[in-house]
N, C-alpha and C. Protein backbone atom coordinates (compact mmCIF):
# COMPACT_ATOMS: atom_id res chain seq x y z
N UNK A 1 -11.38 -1.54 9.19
CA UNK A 1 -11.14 -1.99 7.83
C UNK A 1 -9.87 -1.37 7.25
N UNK A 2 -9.50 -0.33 7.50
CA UNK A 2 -8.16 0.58 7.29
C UNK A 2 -7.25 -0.02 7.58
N UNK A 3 -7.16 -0.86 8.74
CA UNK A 3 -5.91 -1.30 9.18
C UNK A 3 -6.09 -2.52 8.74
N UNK A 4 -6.54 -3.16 8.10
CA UNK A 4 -6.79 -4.93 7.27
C UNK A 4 -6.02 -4.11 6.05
N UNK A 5 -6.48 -3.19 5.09
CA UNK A 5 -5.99 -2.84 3.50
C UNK A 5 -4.54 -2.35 4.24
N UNK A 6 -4.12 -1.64 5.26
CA UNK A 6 -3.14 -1.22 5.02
C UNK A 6 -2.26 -1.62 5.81
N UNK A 7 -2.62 -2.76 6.10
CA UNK A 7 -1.43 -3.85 6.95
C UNK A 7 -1.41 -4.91 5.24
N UNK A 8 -1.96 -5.07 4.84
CA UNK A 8 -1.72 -5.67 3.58
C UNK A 8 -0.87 -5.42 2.25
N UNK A 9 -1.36 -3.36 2.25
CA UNK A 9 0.05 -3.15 1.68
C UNK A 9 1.32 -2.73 1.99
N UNK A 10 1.35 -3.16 3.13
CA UNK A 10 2.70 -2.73 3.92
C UNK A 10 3.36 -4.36 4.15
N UNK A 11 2.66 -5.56 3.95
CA UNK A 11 3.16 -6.98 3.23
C UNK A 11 4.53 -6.73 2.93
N UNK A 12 6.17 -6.34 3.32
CA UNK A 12 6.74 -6.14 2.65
C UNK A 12 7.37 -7.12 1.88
N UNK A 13 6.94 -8.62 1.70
CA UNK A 13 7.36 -9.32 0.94
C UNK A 13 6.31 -9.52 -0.71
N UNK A 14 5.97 -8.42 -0.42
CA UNK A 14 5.07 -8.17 -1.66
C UNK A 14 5.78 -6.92 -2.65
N UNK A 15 6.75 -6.05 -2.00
CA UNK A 15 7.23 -4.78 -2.41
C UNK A 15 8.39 -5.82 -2.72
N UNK A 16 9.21 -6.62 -1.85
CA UNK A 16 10.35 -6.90 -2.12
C UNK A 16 10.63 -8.07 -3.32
N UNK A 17 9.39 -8.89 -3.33
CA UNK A 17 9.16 -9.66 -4.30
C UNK A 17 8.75 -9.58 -5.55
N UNK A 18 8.75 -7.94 -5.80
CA UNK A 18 8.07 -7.23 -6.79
C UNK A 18 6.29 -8.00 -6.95
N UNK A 19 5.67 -8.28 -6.15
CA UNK A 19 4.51 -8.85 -6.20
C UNK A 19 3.51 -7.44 -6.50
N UNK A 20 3.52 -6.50 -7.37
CA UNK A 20 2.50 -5.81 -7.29
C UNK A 20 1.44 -6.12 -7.84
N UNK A 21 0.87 -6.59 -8.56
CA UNK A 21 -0.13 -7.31 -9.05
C UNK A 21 -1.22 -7.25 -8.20
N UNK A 22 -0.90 -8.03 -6.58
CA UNK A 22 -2.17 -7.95 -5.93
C UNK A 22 -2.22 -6.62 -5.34
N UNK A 23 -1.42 -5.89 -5.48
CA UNK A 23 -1.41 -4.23 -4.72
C UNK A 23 -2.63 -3.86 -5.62
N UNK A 24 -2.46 -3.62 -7.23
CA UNK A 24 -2.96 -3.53 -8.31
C UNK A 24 -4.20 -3.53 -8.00
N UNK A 25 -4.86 -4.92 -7.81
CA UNK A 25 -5.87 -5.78 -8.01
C UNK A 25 -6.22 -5.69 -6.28
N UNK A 26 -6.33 -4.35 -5.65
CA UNK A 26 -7.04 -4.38 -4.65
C UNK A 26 -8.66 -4.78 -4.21
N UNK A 27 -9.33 -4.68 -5.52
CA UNK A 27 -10.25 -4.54 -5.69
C UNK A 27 -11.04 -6.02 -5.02
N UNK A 28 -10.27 -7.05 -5.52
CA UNK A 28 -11.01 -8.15 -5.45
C UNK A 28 -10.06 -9.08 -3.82
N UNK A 29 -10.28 -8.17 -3.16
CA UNK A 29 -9.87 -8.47 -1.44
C UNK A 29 -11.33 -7.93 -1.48
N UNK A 30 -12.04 -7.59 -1.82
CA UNK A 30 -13.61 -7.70 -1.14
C UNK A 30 -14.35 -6.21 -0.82
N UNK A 31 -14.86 -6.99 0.27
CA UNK A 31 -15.79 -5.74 1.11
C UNK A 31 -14.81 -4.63 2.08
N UNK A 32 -13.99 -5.16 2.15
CA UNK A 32 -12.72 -4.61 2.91
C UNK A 32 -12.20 -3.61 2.41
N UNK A 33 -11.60 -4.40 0.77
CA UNK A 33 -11.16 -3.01 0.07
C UNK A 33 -12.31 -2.35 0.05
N UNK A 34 -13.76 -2.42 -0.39
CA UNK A 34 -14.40 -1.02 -0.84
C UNK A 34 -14.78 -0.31 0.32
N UNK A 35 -14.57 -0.57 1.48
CA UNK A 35 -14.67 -0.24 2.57
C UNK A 35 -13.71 1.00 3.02
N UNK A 36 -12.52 0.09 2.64
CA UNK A 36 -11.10 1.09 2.84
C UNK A 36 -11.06 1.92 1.85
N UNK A 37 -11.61 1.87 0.43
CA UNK A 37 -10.64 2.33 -0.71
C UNK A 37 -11.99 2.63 -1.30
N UNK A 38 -13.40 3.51 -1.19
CA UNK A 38 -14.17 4.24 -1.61
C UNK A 38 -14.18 5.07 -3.24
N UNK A 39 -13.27 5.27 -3.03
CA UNK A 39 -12.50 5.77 -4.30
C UNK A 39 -11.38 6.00 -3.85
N UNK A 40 -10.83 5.74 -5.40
CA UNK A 40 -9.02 5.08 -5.34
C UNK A 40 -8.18 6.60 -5.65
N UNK A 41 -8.91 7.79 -5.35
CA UNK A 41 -7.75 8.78 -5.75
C UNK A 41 -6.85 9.13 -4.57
N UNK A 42 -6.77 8.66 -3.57
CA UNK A 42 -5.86 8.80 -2.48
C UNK A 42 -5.05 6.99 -2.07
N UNK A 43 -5.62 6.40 -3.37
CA UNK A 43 -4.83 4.82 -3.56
C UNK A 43 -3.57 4.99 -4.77
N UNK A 44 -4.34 5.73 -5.45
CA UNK A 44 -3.70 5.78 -7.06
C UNK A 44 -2.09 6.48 -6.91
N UNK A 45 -2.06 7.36 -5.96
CA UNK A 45 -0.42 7.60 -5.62
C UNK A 45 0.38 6.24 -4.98
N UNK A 46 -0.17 5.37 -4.47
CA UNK A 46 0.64 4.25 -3.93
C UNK A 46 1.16 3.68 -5.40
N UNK A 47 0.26 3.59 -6.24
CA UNK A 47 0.83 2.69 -7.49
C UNK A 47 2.07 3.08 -8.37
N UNK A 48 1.83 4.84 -8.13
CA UNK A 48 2.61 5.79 -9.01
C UNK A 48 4.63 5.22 -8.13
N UNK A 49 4.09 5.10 -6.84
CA UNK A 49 5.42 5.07 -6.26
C UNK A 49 6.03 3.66 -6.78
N UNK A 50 5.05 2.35 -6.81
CA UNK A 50 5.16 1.18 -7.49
C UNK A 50 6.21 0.71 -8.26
N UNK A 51 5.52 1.87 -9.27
CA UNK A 51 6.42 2.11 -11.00
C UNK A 51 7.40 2.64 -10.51
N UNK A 52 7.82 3.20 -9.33
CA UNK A 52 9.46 3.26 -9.58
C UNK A 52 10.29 2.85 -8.57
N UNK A 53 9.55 1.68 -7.90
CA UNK A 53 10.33 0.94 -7.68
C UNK A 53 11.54 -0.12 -8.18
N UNK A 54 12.87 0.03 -8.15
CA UNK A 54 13.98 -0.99 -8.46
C UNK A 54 13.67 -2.34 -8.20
N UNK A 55 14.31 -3.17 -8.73
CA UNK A 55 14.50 -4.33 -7.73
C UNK A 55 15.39 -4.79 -6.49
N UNK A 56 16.45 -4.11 -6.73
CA UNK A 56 17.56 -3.68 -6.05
C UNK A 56 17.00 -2.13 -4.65
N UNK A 57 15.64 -1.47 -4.70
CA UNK A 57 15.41 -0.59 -3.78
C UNK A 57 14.90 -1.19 -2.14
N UNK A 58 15.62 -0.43 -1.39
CA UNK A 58 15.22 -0.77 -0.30
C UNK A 58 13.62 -0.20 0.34
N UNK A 59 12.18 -0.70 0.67
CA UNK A 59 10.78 -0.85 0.71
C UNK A 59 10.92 -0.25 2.34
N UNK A 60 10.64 0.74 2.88
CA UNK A 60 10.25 1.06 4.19
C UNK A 60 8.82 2.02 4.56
N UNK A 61 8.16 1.40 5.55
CA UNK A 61 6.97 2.89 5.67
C UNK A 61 7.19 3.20 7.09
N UNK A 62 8.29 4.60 6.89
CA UNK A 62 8.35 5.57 8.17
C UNK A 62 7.18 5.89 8.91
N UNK A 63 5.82 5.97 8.53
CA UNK A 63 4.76 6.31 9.49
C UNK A 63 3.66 5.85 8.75
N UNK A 64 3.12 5.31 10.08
CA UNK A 64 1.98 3.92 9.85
C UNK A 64 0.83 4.43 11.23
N UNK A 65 0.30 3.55 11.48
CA UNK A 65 -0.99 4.26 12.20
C UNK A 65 -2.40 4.50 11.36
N UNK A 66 -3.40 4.45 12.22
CA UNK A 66 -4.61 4.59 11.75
C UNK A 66 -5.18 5.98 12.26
N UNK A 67 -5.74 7.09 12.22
CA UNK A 67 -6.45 8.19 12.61
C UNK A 67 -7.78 8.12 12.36
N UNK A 68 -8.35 8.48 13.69
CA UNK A 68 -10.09 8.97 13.35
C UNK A 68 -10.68 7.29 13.20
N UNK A 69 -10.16 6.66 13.55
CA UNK A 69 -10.11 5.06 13.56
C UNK A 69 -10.52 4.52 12.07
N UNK A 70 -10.47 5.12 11.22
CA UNK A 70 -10.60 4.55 9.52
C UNK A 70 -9.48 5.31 8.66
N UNK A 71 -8.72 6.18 8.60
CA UNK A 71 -7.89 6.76 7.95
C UNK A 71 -6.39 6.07 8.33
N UNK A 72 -5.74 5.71 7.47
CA UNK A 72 -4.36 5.48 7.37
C UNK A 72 -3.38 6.34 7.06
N UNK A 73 -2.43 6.19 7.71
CA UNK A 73 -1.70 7.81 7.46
C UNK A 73 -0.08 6.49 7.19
N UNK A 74 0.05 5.30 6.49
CA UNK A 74 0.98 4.98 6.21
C UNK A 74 1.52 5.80 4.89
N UNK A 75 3.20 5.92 5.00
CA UNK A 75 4.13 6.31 3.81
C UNK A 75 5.12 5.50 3.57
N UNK A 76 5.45 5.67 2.25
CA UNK A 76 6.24 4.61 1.95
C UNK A 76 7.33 5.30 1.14
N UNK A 77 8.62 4.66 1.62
CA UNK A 77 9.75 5.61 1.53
C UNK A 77 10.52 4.11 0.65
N UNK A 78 11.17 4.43 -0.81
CA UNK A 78 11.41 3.79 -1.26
C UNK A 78 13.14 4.66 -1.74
N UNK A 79 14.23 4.11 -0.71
CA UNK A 79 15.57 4.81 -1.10
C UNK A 79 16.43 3.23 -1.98
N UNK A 80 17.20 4.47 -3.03
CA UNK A 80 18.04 3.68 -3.74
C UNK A 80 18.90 2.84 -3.19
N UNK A 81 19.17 1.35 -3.61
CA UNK A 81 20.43 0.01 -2.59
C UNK A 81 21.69 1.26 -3.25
């Protein structure tokens, strides 16, 4: 289930399209999200990075992978164009 939520927010035509909304609104992707996302205090930093995203910033996640086969260890590296 880890790797369904977090192949979803790694969508990068969702970062580049400024589409956060459904990042937002993880909630209602289902059984999946509450599966992946138990509680959102290790979600709630993805959003913080969100808000400062440019439109003009270039969207990359240097390290991706799943651990322990349910943990996601994606990051998301958001450098100035």
């Amino acid at each position: 289930m880890a790797g369904s939520i977090s192949s979803f927010v790694a969508e990068s035509q969702r970062w580049k399209s400024g589409d956060h909304q459904s990042l937002i609104d993880y909630q209602k992707l289902g059984k999946a999200a509450k599966l992946s996302i138990p509680t959102p205090d290790h979600y709630h930093p993805l959003l913080y990075a969100l808000g400062l995203q440019r439109p003009q910033d270039k969207v990359s996640f240097p390290i991706e992978g799943i651990s322990y086969g349910s943990i996601s260890m994606r990051s998301v590296l958001i450098e100035a164009a």
